[in-house]
PDB file of N, CA and C in Angstrom:
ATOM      1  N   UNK A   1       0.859  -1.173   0.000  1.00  0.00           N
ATOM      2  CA  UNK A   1       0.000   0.000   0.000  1.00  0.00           C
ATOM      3  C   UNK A   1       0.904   1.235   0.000  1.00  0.00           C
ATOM      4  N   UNK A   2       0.786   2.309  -1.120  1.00  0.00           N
ATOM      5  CA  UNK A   2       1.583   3.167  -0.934  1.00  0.00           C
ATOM      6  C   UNK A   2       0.759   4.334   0.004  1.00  0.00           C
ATOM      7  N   UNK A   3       1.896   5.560   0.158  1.00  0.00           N
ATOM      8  CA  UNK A   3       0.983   6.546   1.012  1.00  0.00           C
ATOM      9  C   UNK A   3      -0.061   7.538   0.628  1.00  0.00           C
ATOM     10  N   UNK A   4      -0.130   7.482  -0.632  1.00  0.00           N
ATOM     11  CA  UNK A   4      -1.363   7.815  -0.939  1.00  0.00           C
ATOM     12  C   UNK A   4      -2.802   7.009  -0.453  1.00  0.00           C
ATOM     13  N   UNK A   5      -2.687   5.400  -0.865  1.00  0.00           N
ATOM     14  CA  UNK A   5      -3.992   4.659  -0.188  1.00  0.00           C
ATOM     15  C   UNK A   5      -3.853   4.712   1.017  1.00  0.00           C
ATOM     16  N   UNK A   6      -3.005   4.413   2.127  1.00  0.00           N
ATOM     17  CA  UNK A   6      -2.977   4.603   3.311  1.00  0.00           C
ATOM     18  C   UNK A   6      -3.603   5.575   3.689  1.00  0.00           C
ATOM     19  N   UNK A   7      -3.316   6.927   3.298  1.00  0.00           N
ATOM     20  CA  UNK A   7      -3.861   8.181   3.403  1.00  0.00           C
ATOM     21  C   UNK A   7      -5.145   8.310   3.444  1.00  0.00           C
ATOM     22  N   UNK A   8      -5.716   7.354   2.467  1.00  0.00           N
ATOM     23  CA  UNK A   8      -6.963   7.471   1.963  1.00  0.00           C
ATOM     24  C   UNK A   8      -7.789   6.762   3.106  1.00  0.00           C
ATOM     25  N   UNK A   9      -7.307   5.492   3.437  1.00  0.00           N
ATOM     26  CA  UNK A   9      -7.949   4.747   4.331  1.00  0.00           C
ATOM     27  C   UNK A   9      -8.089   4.819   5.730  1.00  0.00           C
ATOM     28  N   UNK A  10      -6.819   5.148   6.335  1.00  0.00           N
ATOM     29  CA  UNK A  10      -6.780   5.735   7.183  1.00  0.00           C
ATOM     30  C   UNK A  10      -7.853   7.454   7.555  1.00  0.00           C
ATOM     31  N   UNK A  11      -7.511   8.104   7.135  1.00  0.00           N
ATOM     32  CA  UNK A  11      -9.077   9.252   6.872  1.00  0.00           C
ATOM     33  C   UNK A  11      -9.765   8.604   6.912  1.00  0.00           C
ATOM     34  N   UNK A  12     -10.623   8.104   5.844  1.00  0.00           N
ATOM     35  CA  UNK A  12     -11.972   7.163   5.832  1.00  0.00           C
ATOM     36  C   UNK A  12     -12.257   7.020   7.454  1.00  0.00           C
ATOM     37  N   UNK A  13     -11.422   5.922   7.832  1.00  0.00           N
ATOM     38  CA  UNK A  13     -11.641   4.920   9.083  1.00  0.00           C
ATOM     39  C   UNK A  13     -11.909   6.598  10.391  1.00  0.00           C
ATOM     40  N   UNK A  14     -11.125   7.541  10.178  1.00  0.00           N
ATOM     41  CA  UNK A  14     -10.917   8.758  11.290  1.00  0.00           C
ATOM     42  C   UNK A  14     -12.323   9.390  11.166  1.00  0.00           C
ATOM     43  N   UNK A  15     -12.416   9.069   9.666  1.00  0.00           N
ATOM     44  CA  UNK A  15     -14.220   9.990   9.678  1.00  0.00           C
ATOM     45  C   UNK A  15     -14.848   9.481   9.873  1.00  0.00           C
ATOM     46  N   UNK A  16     -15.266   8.173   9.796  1.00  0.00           N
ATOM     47  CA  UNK A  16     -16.524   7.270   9.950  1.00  0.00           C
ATOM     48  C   UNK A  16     -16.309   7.529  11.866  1.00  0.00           C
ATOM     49  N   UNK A  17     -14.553   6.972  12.693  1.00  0.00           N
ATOM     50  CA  UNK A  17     -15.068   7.154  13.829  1.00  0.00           C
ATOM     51  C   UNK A  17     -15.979   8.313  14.518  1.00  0.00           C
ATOM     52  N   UNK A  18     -15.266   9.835  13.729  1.00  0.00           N
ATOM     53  CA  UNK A  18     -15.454  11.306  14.754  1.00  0.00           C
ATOM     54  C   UNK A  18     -17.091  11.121  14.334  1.00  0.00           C
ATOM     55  N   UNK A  19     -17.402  10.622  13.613  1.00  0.00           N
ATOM     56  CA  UNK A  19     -18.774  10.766  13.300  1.00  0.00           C
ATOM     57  C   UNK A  19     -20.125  10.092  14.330  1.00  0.00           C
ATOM     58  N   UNK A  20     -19.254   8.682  14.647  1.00  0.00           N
ATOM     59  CA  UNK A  20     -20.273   8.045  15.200  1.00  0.00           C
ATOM     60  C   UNK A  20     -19.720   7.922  16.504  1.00  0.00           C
ATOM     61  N   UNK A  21     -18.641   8.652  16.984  1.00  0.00           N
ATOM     62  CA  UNK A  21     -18.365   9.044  18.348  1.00  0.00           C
ATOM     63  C   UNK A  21     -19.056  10.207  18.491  1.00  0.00           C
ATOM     64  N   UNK A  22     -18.740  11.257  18.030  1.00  0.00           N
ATOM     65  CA  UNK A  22     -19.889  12.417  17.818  1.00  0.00           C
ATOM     66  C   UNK A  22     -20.866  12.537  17.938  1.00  0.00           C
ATOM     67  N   UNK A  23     -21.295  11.658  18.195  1.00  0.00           N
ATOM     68  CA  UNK A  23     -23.261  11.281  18.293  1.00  0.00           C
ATOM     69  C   UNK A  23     -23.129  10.683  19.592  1.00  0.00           C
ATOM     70  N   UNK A  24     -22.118  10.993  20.123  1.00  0.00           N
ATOM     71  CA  UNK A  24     -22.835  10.243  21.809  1.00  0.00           C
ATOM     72  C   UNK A  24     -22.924  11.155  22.587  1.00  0.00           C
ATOM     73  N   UNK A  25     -23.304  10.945  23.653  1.00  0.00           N
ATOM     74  CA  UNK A  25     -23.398  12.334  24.699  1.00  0.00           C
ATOM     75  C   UNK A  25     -22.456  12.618  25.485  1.00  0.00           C
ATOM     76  N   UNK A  26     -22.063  14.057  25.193  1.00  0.00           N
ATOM     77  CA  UNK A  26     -20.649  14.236  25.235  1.00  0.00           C
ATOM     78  C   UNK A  26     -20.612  14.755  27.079  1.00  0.00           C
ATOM     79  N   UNK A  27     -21.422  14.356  27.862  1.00  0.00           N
ATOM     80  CA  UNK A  27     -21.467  14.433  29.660  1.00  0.00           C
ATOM     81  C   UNK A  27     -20.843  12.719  29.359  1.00  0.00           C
ATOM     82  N   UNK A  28     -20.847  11.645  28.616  1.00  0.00           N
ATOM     83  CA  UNK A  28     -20.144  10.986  28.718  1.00  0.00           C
ATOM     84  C   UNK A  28     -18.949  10.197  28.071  1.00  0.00           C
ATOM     85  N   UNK A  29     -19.203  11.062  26.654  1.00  0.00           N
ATOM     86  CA  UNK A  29     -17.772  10.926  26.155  1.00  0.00           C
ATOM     87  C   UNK A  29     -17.476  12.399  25.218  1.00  0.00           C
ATOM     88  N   UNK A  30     -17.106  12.842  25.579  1.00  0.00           N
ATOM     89  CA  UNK A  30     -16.379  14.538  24.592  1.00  0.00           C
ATOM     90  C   UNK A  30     -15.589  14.181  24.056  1.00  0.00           C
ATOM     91  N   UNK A  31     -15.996  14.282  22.273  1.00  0.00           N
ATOM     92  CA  UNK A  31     -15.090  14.098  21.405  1.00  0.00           C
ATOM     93  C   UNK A  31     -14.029  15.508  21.011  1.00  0.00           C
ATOM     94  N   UNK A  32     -13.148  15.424  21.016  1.00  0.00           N
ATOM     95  CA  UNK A  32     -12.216  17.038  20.258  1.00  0.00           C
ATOM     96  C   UNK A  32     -11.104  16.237  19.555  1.00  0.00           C
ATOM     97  N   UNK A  33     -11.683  17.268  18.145  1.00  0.00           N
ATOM     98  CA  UNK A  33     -10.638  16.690  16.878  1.00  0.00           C
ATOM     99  C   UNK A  33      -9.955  17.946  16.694  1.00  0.00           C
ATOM    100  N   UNK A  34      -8.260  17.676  16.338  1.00  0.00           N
ATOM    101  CA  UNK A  34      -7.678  18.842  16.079  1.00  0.00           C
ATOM    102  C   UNK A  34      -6.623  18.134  15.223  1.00  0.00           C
ATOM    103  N   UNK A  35      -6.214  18.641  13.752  1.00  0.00           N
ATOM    104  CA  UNK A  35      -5.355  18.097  12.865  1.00  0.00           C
ATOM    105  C   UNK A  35      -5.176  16.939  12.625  1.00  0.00           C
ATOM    106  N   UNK A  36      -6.488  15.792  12.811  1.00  0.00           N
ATOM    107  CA  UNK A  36      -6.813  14.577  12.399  1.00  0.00           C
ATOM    108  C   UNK A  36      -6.356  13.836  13.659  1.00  0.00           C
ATOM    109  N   UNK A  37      -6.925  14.391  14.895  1.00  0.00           N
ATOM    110  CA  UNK A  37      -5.855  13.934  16.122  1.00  0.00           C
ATOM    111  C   UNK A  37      -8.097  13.798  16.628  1.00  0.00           C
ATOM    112  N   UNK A  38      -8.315  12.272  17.078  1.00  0.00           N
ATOM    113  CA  UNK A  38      -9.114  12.543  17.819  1.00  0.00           C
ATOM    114  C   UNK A  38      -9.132  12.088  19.126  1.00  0.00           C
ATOM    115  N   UNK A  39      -9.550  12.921  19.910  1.00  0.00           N
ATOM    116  CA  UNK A  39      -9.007  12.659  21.592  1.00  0.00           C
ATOM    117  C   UNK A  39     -10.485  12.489  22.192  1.00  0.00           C
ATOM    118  N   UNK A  40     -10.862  11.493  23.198  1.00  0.00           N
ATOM    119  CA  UNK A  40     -11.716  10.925  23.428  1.00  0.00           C
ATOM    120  C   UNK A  40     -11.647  11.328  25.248  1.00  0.00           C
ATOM    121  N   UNK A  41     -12.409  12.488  25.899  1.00  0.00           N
ATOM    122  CA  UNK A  41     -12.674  12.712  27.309  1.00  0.00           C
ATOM    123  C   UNK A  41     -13.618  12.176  27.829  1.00  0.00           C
ATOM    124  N   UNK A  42     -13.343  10.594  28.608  1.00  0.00           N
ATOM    125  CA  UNK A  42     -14.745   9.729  29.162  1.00  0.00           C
ATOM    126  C   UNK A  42     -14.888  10.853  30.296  1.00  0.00           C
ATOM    127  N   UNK A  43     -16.366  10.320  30.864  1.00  0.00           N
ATOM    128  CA  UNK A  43     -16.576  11.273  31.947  1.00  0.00           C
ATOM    129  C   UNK A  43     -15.701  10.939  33.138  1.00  0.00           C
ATOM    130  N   UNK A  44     -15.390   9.377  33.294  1.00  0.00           N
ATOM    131  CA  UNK A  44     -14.531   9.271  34.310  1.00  0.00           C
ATOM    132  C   UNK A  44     -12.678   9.801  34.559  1.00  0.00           C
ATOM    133  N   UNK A  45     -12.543  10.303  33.649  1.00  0.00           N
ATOM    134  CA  UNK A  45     -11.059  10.601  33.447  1.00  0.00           C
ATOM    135  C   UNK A  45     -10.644  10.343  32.667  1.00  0.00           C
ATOM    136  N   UNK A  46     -10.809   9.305  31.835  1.00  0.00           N
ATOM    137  CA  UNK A  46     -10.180   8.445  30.666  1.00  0.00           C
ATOM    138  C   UNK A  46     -10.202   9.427  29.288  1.00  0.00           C
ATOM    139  N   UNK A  47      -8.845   9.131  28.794  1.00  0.00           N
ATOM    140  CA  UNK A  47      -8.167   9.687  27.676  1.00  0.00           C
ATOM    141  C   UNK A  47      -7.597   8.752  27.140  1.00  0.00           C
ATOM    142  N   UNK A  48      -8.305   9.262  25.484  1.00  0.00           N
ATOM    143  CA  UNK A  48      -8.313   8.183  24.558  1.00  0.00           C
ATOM    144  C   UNK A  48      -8.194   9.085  23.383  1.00  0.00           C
ATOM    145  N   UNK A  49      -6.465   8.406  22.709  1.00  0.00           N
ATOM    146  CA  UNK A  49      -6.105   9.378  21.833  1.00  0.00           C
ATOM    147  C   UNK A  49      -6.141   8.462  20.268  1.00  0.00           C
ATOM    148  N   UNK A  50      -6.508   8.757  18.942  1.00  0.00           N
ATOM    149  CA  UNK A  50      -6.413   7.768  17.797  1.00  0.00           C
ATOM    150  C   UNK A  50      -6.271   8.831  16.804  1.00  0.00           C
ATOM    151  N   UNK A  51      -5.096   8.326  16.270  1.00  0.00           N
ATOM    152  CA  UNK A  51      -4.601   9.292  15.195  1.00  0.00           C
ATOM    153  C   UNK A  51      -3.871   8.052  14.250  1.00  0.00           C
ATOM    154  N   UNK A  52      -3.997   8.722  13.077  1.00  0.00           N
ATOM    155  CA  UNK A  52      -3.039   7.954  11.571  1.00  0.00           C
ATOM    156  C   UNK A  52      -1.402   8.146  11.562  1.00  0.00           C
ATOM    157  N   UNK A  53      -0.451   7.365  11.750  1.00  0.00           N
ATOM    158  CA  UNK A  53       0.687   7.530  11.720  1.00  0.00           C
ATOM    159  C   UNK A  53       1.304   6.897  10.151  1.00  0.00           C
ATOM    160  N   UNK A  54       1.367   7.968   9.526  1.00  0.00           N
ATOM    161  CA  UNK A  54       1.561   7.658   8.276  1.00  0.00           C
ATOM    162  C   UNK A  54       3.152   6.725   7.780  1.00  0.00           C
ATOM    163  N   UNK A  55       3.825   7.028   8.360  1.00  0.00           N
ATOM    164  CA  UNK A  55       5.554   6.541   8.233  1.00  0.00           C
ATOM    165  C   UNK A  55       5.267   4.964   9.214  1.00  0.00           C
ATOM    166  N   UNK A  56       4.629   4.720   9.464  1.00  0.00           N
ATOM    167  CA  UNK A  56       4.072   3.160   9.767  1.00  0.00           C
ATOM    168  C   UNK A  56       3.158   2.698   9.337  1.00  0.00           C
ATOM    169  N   UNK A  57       2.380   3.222   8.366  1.00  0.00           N
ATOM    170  CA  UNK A  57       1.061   2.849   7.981  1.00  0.00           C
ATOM    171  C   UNK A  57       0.002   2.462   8.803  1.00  0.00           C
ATOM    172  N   UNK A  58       0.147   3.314  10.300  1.00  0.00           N
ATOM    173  CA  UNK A  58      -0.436   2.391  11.100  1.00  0.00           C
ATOM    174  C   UNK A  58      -1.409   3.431  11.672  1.00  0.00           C
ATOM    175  N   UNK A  59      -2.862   3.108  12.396  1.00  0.00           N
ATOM    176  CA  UNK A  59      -3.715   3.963  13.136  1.00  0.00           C
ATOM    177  C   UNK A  59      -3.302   3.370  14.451  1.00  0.00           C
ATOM    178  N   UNK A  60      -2.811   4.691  15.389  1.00  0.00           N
ATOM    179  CA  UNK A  60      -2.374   4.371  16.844  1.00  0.00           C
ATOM    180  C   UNK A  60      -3.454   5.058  17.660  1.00  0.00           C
ATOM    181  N   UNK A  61      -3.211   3.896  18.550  1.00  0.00           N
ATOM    182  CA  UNK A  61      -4.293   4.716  19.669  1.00  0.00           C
ATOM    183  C   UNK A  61      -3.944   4.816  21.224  1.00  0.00           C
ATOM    184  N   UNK A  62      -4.285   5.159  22.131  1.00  0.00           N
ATOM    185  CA  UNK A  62      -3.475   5.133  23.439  1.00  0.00           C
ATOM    186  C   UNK A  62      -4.324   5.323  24.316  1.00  0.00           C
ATOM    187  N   UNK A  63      -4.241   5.020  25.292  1.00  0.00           N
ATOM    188  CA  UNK A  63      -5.757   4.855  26.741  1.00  0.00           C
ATOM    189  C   UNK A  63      -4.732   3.819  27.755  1.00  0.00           C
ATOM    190  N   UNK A  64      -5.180   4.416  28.819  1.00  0.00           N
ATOM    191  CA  UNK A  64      -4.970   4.019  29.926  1.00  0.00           C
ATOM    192  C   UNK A  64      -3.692   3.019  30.389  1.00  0.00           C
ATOM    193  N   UNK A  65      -2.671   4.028  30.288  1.00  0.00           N
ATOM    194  CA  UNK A  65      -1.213   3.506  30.214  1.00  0.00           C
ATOM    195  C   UNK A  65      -0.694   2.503  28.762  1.00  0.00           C
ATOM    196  N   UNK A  66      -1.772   2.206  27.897  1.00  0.00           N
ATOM    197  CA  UNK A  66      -1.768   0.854  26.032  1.00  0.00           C
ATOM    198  C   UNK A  66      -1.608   1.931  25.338  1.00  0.00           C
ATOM    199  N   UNK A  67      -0.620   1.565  24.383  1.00  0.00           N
ATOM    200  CA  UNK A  67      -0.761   2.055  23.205  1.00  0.00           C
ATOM    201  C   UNK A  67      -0.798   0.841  22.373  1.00  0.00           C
ATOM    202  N   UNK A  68      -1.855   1.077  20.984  1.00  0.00           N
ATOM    203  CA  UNK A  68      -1.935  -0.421  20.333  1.00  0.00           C
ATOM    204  C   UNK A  68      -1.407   0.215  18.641  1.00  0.00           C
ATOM    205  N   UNK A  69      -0.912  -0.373  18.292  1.00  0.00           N
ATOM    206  CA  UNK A  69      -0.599   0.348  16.453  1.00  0.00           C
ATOM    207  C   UNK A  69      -1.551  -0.531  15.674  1.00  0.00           C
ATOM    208  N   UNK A  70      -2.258  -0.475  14.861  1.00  0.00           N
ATOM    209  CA  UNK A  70      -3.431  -1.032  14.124  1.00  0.00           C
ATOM    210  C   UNK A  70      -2.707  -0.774  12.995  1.00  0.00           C
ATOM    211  N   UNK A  71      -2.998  -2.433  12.239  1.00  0.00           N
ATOM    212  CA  UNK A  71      -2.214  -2.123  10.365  1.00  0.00           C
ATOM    213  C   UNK A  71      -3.894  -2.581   9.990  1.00  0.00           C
ATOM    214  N   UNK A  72      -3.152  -1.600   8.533  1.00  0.00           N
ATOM    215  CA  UNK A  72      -4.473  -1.990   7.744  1.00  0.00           C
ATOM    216  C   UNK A  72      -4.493  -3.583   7.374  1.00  0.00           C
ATOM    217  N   UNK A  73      -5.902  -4.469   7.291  1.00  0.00           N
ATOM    218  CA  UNK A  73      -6.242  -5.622   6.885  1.00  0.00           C
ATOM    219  C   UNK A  73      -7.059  -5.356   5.132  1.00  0.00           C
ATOM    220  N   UNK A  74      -6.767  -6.419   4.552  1.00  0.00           N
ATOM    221  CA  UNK A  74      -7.459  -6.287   3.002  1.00  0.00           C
ATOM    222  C   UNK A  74      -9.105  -6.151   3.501  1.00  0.00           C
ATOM    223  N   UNK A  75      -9.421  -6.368   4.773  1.00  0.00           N
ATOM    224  CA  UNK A  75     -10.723  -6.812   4.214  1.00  0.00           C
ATOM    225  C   UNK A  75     -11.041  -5.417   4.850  1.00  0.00           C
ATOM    226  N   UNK A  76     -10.576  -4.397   5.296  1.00  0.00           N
ATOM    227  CA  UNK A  76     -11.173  -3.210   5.678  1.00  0.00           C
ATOM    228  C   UNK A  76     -11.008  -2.696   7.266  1.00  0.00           C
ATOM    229  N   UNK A  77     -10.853  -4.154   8.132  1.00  0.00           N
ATOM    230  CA  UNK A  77     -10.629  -4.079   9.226  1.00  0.00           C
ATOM    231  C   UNK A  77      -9.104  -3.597  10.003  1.00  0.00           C
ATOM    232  N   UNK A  78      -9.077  -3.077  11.117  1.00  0.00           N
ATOM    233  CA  UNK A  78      -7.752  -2.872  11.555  1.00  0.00           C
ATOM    234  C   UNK A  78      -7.068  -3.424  12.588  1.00  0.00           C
ATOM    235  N   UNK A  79      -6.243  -4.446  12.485  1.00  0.00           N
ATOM    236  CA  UNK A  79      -5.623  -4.980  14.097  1.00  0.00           C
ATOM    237  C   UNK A  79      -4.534  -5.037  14.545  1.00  0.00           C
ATOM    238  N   UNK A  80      -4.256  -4.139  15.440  1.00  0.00           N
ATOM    239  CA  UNK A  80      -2.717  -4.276  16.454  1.00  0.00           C
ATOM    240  C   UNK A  80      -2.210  -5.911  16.222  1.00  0.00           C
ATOM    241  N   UNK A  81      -1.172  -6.269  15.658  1.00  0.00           N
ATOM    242  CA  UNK A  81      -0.549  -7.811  15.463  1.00  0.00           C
ATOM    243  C   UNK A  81      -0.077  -7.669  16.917  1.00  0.00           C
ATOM    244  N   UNK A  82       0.398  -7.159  17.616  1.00  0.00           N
ATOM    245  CA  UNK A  82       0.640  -7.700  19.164  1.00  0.00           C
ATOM    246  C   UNK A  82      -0.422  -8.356  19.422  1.00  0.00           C
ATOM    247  N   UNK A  83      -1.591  -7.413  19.939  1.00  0.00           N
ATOM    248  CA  UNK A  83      -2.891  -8.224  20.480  1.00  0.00           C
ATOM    249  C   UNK A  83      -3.566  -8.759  20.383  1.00  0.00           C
ATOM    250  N   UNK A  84      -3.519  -9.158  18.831  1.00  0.00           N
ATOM    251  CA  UNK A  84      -4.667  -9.506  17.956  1.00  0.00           C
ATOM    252  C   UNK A  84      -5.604  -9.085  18.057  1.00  0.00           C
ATOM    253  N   UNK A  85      -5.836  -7.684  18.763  1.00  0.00           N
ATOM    254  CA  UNK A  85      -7.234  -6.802  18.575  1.00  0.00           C
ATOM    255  C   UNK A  85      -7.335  -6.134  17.646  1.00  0.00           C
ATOM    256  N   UNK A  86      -8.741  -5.497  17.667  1.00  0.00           N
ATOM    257  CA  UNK A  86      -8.963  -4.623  16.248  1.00  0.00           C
ATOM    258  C   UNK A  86      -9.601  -3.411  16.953  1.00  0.00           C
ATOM    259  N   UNK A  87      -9.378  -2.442  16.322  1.00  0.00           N
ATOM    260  CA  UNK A  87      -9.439  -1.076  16.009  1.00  0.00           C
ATOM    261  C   UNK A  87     -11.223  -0.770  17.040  1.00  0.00           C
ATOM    262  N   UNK A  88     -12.004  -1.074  16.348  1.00  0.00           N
ATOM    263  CA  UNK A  88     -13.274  -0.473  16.484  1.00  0.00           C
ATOM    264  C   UNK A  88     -13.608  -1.739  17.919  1.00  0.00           C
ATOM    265  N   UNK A  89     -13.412  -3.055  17.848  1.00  0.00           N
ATOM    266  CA  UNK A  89     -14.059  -3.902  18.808  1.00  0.00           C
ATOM    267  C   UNK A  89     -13.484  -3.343  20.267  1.00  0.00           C
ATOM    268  N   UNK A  90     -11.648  -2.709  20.287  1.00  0.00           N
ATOM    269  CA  UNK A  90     -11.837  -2.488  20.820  1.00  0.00           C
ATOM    270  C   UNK A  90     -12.042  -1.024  21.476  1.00  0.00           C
ATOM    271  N   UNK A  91     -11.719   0.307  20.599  1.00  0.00           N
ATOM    272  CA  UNK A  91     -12.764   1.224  21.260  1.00  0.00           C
ATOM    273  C   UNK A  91     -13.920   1.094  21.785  1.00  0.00           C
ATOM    274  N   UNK A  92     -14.801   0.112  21.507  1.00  0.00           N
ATOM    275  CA  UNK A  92     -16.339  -0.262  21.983  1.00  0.00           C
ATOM    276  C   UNK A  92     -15.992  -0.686  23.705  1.00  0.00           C
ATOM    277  N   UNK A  93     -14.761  -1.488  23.206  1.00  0.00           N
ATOM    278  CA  UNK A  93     -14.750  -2.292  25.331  1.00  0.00           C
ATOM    279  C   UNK A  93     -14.489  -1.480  25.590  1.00  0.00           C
ATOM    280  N   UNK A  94     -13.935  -0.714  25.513  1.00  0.00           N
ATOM    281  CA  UNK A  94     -13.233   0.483  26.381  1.00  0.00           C
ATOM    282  C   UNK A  94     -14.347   1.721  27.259  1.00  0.00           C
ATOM    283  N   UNK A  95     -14.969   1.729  25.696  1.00  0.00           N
ATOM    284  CA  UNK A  95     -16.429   2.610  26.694  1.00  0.00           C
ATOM    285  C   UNK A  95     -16.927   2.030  27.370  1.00  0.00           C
ATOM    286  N   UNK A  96     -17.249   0.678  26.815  1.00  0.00           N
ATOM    287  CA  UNK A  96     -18.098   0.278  27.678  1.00  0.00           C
ATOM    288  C   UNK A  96     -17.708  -0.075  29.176  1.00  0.00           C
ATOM    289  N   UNK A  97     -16.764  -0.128  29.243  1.00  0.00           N
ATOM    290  CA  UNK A  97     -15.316  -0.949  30.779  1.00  0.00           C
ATOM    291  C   UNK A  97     -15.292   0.526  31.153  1.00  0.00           C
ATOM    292  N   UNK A  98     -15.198   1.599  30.711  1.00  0.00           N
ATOM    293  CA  UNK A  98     -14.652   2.969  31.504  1.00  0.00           C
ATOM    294  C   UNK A  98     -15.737   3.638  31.753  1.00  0.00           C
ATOM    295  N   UNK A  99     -17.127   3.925  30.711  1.00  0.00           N
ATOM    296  CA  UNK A  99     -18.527   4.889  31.430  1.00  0.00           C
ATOM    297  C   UNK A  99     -19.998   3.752  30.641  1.00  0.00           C
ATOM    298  N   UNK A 100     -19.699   2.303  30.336  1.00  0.00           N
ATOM    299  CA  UNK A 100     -21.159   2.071  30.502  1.00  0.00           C
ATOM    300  C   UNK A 100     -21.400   2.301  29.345  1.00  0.00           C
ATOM    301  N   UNK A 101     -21.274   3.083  28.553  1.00  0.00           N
ATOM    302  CA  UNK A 101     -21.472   3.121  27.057  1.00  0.00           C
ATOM    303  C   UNK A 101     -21.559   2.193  26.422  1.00  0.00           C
ATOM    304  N   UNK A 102     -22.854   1.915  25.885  1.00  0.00           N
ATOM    305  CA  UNK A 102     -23.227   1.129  24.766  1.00  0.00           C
ATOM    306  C   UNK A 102     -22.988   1.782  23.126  1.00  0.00           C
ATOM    307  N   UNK A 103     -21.734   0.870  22.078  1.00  0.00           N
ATOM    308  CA  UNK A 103     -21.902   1.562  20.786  1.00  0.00           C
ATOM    309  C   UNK A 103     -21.348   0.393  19.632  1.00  0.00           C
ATOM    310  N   UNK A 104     -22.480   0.911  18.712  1.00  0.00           N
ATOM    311  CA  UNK A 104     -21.861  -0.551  17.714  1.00  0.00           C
ATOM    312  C   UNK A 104     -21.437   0.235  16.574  1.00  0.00           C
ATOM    313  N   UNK A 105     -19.588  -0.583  16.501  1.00  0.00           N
ATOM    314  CA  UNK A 105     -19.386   0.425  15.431  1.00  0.00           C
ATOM    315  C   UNK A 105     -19.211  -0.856  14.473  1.00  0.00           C
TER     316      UNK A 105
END
């Protein structure tokens, strides 16, 4: 994948999240996007940062002492090869483990 598609996909994946993070109620999660940087304020304290790191091809994210690097998969999906997690399943635990938040992305 050169850095043009990366580019491409990575965005995609940043807009679809701010969008349908954006729609929650921000007394329990405040979204703030600044230069494709979106930072996630749970009501309990929790900071949750996911941004595109282009010179790795990778979407990183960071919460509660983890950082996970997500590569792109052919089929659209994204998963940290350390954890074998993915991108969206686990932003979902995370709300849900830190304020109760129910969200299907």
């Amino acid at each position: 994948m050169d850095d043009l598609a990366f580019d491409a996909r990575a965005h995609d994946e940043l807009v679809y999240l701010e969008e349908r993070l954006g729609a929650l109620d921000p007394d329990d999660v405040d979204l703030v996007v600044s230069a494709g940087v979106l930072r996630l304020d749970l009501r309990d304290g929790t900071k949750i940062v996911i941004n595109s790191h282009r010179a790795a091809r990778q979407i990183w994210m960071a919460a509660i002492a983890t950082a996970w690097h997500f590569d792109p998969l052919a089929d659209g999906r994204w998963l940290a090869t350390r954890s074998n997690e993915e991108l969206r399943p686990t932003i979902v635990r995370l709300l849900r483990e830190r304020v109760g938040v129910a969200l299907d992305l």
